[in-house]
C-alpha atoms as a PDB file:
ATOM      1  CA  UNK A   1      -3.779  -5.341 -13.157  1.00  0.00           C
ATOM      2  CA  UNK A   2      -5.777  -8.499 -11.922  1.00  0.00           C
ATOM      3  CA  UNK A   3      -9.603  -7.354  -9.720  1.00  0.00           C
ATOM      4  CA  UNK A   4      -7.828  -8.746  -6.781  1.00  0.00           C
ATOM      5  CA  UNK A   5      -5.054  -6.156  -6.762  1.00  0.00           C
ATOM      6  CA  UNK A   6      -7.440  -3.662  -7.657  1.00  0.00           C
ATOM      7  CA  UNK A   7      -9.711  -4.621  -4.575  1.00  0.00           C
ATOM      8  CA  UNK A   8      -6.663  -4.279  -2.880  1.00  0.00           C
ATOM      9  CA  UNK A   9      -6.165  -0.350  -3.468  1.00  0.00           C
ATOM     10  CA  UNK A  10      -9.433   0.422  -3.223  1.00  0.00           C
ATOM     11  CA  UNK A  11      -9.717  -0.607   0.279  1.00  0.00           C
ATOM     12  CA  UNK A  12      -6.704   1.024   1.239  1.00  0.00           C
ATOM     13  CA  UNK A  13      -8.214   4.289  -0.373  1.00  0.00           C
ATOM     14  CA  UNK A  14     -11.631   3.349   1.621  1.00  0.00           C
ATOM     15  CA  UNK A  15      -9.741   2.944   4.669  1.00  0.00           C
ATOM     16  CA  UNK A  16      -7.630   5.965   5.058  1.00  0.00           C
ATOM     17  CA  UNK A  17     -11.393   7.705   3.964  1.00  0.00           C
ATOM     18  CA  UNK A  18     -12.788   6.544   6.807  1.00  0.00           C
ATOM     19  CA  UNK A  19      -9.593   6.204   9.491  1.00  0.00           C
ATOM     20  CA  UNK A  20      -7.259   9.440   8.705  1.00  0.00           C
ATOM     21  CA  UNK A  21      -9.141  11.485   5.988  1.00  0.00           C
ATOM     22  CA  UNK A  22      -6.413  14.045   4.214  1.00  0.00           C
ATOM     23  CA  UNK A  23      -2.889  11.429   5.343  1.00  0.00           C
ATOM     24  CA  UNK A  24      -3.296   9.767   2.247  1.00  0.00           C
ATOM     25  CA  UNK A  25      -0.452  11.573  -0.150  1.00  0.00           C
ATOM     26  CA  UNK A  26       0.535   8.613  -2.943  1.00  0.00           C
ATOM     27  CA  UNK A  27      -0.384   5.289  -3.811  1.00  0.00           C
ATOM     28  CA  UNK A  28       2.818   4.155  -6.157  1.00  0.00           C
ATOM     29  CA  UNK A  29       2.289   0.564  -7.998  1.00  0.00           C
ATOM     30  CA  UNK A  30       5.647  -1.133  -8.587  1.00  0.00           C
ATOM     31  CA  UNK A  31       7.021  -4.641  -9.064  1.00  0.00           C
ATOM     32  CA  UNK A  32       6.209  -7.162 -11.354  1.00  0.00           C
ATOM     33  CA  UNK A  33       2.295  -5.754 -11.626  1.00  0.00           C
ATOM     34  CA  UNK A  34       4.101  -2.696 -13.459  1.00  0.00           C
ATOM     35  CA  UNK A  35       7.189  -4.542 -15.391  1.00  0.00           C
ATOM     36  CA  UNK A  36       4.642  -7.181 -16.951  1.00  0.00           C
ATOM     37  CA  UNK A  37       6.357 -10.324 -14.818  1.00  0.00           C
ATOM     38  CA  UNK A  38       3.198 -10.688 -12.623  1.00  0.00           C
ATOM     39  CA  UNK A  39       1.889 -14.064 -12.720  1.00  0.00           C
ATOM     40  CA  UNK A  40      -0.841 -15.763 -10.598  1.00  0.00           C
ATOM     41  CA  UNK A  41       0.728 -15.970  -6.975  1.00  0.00           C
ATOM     42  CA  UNK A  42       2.241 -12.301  -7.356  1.00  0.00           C
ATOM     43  CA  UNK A  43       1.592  -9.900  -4.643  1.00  0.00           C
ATOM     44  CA  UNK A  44       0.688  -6.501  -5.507  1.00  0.00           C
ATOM     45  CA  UNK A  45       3.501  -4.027  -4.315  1.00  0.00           C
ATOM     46  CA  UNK A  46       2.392  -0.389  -2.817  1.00  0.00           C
ATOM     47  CA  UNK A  47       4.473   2.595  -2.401  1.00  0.00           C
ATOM     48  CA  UNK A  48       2.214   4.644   0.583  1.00  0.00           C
ATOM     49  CA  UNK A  49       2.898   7.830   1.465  1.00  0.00           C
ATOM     50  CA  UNK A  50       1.328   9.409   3.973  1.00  0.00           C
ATOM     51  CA  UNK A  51       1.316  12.953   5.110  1.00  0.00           C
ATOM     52  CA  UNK A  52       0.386  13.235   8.234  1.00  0.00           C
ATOM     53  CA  UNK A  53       1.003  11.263  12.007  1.00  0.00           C
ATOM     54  CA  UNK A  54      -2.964   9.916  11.507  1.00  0.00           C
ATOM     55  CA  UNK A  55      -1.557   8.277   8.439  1.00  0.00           C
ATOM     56  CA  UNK A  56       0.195   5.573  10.534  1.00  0.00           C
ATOM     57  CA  UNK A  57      -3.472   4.160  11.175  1.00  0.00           C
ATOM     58  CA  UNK A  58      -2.970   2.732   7.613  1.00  0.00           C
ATOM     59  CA  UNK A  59      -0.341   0.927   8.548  1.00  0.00           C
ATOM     60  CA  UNK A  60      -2.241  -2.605   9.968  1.00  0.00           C
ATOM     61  CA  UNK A  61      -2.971  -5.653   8.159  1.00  0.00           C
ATOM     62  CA  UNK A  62      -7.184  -5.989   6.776  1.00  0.00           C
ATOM     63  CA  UNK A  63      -8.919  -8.851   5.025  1.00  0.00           C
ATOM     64  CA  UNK A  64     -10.653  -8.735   2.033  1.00  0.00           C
ATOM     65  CA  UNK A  65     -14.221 -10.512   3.148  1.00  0.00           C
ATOM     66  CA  UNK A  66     -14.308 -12.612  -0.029  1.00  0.00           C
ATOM     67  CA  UNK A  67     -11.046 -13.996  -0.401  1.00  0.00           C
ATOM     68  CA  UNK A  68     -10.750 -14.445   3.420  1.00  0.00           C
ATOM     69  CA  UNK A  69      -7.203 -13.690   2.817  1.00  0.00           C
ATOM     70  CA  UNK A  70      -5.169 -11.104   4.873  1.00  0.00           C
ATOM     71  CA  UNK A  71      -3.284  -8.288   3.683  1.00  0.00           C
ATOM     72  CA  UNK A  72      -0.636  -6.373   5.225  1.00  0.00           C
ATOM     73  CA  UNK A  73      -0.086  -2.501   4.275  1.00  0.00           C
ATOM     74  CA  UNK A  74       3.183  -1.136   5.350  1.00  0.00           C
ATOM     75  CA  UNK A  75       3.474   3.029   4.814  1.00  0.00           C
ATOM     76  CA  UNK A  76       6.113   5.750   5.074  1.00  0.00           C
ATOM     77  CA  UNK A  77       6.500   9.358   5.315  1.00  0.00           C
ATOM     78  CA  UNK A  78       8.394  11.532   3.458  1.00  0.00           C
ATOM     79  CA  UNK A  79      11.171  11.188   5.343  1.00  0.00           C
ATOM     80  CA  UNK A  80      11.252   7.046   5.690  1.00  0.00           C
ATOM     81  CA  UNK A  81      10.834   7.513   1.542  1.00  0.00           C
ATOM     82  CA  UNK A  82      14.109   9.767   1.527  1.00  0.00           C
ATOM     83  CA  UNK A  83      15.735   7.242   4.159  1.00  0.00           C
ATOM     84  CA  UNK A  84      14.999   4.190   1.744  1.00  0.00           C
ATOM     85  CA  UNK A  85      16.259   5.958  -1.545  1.00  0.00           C
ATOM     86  CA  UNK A  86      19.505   6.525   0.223  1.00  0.00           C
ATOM     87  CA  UNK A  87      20.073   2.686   0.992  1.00  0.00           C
ATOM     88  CA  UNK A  88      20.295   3.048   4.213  1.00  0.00           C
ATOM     89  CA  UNK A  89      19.297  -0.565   4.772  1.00  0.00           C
ATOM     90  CA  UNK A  90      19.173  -3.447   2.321  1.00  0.00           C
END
């Protein structure tokens, strides 16, 4: 995993410190960081779960200061993670 991506998780661990202490349940890493097919313009793909209604806080796009770019951070519950695995939607 590339220092970018890595910056990446540890500001969403900093931020649900700081915005909704205890929602954070799992940060899952999947996509092509985990199969090996990541290549320079990949995006780093994270599975959030969140435990809690404070947890939605997470849910809103940040910038990393020193690459200026902006990052958005999409979560789920328990239940949205059940919902997906049953294909529910494409």
């Amino acid at each position: 995993m590339n220092n970018v991506n890595q910056k990446i998780i540890n500001a969403v661990i900093e931020k649900a410190e700081k915005v909704c202490p205890d929602s954070l349940a799992f940060i899952g890493i999947y996509g092509s960081v985990v199969t090996g097919d990541e290549y320079e313009k990949s995006d780093l793909d994270l599975l959030i779960l969140i435990q809690d209604d404070g947890g939605w806080k997470l849910g809103t796009g940040f910038i990393l200061d020193d690459r200026k770019v902006g990052y958005d951070i999409y979560c789920t519950n328990w239940d949205g993670l059940k919902y997906d695995a049953a294909c529910h939607h494409a």
